[in-house]
C-alpha atoms as a PDB file:
ATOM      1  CA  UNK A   1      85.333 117.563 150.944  1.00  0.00           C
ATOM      2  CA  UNK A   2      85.086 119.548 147.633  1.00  0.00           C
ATOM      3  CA  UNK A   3      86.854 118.149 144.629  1.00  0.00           C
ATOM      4  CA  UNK A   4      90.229 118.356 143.462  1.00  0.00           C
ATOM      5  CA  UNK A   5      91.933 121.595 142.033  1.00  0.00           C
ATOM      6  CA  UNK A   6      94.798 121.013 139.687  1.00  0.00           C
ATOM      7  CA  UNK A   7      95.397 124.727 139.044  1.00  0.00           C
ATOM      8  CA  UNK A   8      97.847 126.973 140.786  1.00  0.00           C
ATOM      9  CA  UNK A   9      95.647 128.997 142.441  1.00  0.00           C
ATOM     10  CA  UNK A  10      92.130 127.475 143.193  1.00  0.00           C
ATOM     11  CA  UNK A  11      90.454 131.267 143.065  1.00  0.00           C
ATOM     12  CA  UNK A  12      87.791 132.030 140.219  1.00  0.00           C
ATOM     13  CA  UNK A  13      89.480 133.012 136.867  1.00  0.00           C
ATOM     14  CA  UNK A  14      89.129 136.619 136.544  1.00  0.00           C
ATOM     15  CA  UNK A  15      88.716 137.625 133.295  1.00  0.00           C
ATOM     16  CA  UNK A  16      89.193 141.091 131.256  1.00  0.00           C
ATOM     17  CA  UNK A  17      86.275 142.983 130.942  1.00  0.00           C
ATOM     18  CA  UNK A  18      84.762 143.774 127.406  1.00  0.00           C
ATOM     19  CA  UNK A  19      86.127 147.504 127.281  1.00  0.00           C
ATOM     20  CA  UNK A  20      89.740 146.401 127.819  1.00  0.00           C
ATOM     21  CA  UNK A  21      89.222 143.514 124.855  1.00  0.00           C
ATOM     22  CA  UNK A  22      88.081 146.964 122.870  1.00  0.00           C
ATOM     23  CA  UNK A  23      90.580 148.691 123.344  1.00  0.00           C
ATOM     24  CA  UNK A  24      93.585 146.396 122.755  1.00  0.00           C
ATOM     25  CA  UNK A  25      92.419 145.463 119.869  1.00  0.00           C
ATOM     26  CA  UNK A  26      92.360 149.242 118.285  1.00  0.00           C
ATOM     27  CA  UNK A  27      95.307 149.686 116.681  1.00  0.00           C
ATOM     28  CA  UNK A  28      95.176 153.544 117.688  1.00  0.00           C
ATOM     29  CA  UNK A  29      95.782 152.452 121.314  1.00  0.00           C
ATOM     30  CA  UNK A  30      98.226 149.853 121.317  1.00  0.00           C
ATOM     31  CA  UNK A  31     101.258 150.425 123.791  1.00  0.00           C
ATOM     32  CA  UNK A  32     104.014 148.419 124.955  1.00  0.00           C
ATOM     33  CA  UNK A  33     103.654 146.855 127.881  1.00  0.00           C
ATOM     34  CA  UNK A  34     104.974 148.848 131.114  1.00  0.00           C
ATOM     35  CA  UNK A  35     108.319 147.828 131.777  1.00  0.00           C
ATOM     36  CA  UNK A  36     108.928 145.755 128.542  1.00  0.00           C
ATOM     37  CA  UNK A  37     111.080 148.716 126.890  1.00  0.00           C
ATOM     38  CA  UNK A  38     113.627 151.178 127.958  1.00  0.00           C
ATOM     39  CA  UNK A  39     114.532 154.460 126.495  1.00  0.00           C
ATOM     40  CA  UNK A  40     117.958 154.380 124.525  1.00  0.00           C
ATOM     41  CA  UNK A  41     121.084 156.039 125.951  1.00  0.00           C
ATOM     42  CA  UNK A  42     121.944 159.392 124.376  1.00  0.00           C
ATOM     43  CA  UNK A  43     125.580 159.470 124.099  1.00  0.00           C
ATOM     44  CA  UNK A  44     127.638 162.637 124.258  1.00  0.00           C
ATOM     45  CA  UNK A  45     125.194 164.821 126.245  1.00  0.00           C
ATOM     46  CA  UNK A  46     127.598 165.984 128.869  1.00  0.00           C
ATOM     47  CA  UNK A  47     129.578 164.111 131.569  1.00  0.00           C
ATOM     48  CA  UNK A  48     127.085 164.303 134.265  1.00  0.00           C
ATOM     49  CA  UNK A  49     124.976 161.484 131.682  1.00  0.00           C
ATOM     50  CA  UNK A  50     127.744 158.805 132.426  1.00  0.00           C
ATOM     51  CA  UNK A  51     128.076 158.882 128.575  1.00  0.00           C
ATOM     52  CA  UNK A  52     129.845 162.107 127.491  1.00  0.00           C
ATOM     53  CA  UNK A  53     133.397 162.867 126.435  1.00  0.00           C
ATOM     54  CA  UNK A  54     133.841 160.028 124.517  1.00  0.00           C
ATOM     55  CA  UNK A  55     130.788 158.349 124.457  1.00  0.00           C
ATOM     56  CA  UNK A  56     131.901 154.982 125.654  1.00  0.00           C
ATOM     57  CA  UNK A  57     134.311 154.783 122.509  1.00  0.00           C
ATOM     58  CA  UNK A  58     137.039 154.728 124.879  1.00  0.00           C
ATOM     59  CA  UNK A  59     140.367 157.227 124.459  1.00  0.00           C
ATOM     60  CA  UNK A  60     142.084 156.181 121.064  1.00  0.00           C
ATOM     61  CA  UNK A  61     142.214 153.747 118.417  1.00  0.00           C
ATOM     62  CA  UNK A  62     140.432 152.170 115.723  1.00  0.00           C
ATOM     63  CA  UNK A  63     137.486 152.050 117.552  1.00  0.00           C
ATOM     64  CA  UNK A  64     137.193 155.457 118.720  1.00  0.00           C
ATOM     65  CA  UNK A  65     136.907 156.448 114.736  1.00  0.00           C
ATOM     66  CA  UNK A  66     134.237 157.593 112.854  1.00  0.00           C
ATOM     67  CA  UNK A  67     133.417 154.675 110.624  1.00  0.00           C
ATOM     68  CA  UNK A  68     135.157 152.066 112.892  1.00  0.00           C
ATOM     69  CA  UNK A  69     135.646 148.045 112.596  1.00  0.00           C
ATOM     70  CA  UNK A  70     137.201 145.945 110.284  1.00  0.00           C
ATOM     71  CA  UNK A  71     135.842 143.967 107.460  1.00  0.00           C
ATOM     72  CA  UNK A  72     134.568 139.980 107.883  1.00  0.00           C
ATOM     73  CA  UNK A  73     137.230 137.400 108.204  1.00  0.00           C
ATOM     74  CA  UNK A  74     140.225 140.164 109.885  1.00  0.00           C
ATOM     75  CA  UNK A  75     141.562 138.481 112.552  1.00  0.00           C
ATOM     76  CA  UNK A  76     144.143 141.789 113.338  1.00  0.00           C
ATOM     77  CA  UNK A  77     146.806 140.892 110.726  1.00  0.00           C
ATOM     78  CA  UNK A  78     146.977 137.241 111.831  1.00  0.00           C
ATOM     79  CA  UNK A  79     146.474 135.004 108.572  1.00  0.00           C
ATOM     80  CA  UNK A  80     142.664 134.444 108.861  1.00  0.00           C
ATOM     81  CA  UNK A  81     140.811 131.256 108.679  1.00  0.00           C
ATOM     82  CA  UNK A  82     139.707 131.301 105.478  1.00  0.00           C
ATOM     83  CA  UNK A  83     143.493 131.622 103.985  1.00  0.00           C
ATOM     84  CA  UNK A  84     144.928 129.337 106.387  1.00  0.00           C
ATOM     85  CA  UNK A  85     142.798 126.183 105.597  1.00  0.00           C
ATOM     86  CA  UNK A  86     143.576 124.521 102.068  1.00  0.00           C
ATOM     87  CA  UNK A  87     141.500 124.350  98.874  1.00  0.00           C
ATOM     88  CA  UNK A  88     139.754 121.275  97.924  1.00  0.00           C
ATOM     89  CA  UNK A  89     138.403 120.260  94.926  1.00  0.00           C
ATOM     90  CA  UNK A  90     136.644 121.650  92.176  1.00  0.00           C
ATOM     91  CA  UNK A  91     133.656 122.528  89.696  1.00  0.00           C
ATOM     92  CA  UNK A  92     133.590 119.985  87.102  1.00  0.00           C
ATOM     93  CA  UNK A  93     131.690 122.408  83.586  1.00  0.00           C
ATOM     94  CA  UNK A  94     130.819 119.444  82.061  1.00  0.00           C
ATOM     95  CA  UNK A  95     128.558 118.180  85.157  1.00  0.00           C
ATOM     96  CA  UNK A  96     124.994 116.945  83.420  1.00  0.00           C
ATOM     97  CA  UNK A  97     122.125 118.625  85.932  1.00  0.00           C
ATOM     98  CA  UNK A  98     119.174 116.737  85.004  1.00  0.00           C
ATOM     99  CA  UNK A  99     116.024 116.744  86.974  1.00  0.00           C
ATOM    100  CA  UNK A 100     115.550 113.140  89.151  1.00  0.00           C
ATOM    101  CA  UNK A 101     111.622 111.289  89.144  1.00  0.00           C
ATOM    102  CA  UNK A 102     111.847 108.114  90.482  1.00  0.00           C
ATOM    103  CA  UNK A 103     109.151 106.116  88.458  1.00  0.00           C
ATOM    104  CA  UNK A 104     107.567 105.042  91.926  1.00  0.00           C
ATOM    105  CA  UNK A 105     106.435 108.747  92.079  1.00  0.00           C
ATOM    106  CA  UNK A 106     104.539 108.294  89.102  1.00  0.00           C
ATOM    107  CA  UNK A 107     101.949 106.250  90.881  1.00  0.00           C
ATOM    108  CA  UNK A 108      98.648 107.730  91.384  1.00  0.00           C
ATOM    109  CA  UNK A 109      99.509 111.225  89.412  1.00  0.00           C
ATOM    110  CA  UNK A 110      98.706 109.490  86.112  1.00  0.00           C
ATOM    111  CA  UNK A 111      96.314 107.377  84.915  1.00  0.00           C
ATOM    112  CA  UNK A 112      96.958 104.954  81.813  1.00  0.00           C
ATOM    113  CA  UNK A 113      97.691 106.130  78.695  1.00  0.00           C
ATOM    114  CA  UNK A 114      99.022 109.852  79.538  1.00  0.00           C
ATOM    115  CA  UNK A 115     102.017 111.015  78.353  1.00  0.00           C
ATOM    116  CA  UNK A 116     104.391 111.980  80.883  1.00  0.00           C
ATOM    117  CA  UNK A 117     107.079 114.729  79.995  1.00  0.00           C
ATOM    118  CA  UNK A 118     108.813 117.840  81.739  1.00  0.00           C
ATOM    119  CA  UNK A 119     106.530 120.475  80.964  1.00  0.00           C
ATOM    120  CA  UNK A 120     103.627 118.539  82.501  1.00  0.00           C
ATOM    121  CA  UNK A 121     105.554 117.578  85.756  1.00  0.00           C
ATOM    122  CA  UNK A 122     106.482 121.297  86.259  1.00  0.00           C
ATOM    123  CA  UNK A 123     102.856 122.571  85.627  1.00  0.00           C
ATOM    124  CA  UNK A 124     101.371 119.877  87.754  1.00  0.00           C
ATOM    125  CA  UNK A 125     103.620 121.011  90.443  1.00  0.00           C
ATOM    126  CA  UNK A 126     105.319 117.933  90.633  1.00  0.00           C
ATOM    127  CA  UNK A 127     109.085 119.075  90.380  1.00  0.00           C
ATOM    128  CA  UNK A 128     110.086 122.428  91.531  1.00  0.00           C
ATOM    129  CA  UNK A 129     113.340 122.764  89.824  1.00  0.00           C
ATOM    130  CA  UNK A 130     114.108 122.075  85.804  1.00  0.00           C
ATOM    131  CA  UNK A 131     117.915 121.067  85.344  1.00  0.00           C
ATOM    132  CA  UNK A 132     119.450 122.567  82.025  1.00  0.00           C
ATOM    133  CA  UNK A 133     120.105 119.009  80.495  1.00  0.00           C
ATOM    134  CA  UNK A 134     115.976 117.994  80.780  1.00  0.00           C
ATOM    135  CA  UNK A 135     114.547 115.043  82.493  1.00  0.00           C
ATOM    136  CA  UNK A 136     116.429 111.787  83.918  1.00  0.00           C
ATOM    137  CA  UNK A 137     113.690 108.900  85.041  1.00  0.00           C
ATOM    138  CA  UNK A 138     115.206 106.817  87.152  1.00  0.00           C
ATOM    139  CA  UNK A 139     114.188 103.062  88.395  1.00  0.00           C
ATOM    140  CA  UNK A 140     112.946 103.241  92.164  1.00  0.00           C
ATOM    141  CA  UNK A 141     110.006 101.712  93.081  1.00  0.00           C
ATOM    142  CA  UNK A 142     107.229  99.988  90.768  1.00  0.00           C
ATOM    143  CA  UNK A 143     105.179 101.364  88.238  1.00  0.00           C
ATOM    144  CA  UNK A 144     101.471 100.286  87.985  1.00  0.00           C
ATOM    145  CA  UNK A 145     100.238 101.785  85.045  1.00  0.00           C
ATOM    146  CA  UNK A 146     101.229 101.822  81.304  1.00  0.00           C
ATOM    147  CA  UNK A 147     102.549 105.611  80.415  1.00  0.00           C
ATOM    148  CA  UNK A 148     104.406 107.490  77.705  1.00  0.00           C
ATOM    149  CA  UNK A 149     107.165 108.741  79.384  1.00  0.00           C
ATOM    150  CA  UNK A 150     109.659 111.267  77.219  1.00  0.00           C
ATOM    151  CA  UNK A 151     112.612 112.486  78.929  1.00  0.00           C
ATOM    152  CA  UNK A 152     116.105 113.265  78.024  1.00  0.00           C
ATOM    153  CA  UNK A 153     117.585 110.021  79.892  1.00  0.00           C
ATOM    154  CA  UNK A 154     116.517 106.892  81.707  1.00  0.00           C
ATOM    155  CA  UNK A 155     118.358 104.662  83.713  1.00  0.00           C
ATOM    156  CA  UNK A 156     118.387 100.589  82.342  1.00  0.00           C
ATOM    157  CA  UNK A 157     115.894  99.542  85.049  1.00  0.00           C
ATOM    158  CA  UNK A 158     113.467 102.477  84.351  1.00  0.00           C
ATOM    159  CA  UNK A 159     113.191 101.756  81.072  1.00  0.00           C
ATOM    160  CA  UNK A 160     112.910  98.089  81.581  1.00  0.00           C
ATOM    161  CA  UNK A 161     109.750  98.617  84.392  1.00  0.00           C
ATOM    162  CA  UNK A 162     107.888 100.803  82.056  1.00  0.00           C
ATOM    163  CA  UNK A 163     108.177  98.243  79.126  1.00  0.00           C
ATOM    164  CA  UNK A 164     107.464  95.903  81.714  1.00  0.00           C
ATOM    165  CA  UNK A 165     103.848  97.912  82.906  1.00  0.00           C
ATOM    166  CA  UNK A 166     103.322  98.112  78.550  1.00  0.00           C
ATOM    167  CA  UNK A 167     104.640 101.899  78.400  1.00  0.00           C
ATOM    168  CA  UNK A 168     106.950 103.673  76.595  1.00  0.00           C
ATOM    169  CA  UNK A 169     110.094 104.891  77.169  1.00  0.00           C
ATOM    170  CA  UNK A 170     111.024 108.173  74.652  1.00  0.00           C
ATOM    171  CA  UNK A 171     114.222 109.504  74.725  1.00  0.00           C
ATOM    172  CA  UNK A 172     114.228 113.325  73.586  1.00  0.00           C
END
């Protein structure tokens, strides 16, 4: 009894030969695949097409028109969505956007000593995005080693685990 096959077919593989690999991989010679696309339909070529007269626009209407549709959001003269559902809220201008660090993210970036500030978080690659009102450091996780941190704000238990680690926390 021979062993077991766990393929679909228990036949020898049969593969390509080395001209075919050639030649599929030149881009001069690359074709679809034979039955994979379809020639478009030429519209208004004469009845006998299946596609002529009006060129599957139908008789009249907007549709039939040169330049037909109608813009996003018309729902045919019915109030659309986007007028019938009610405002909410608004945009508060005197929102502060600070860029977040968690002082737990501070581990293991910097050794003791360094001085820890925007412009070196941003050319480290450490934040992505710089908020208009500066840096905010706020107090998740521990910190390990002693740093000079200057930012624009820190939150009361930041500042109290980087005294704690003998840091410093600068306000700018």
């Amino acid at each position: 009894m021979g062993g077991a096959c766990f393929r679909l077919s228990c036949a020898a593989p049969v593969f390509p030969s080395t001209l075919e690999f050639q030649m599929a991989n030149e881009l001069s010679n690359l074709k679809p695949v034979p039955g994979s696309t379809k020639k478009r339909m030429r519209v208004g070529r004469g009845e006998g097409s299946g596609k002529g007269k009006t060129s599957g626009r139908g008789q009249k209407g907007q549709g039939s028109r040169a330049g037909e549709g109608v813009r996003p959001g018309f729902e045919g003269g019915q109030m659309p969505l986007q007028r019938r559902l009610p405002k909410r809220g608004f945009t508060n201008i005197f929102a502060k956007d600070y860029t977040i660090m968690n002082i737990g993210d501070l581990n293991g970036r910097y050794v003791a000593g360094d001085v820890v500030d925007l412009d070196g978080l941003k050319s480290r690659g450490h934040v992505s995005y710089v908020g208009r009102d500066g840096l905010k450091i706020l107090g998740a996780g521990e910190l390990e080693v002693a740093l000079t941190i200057k930012a624009a704000k820190f939150s009361e238990t930041a500042r109290a685990k980087i005294v704690a680690a003998g840091g410093v926390a600068e306000e700018i």
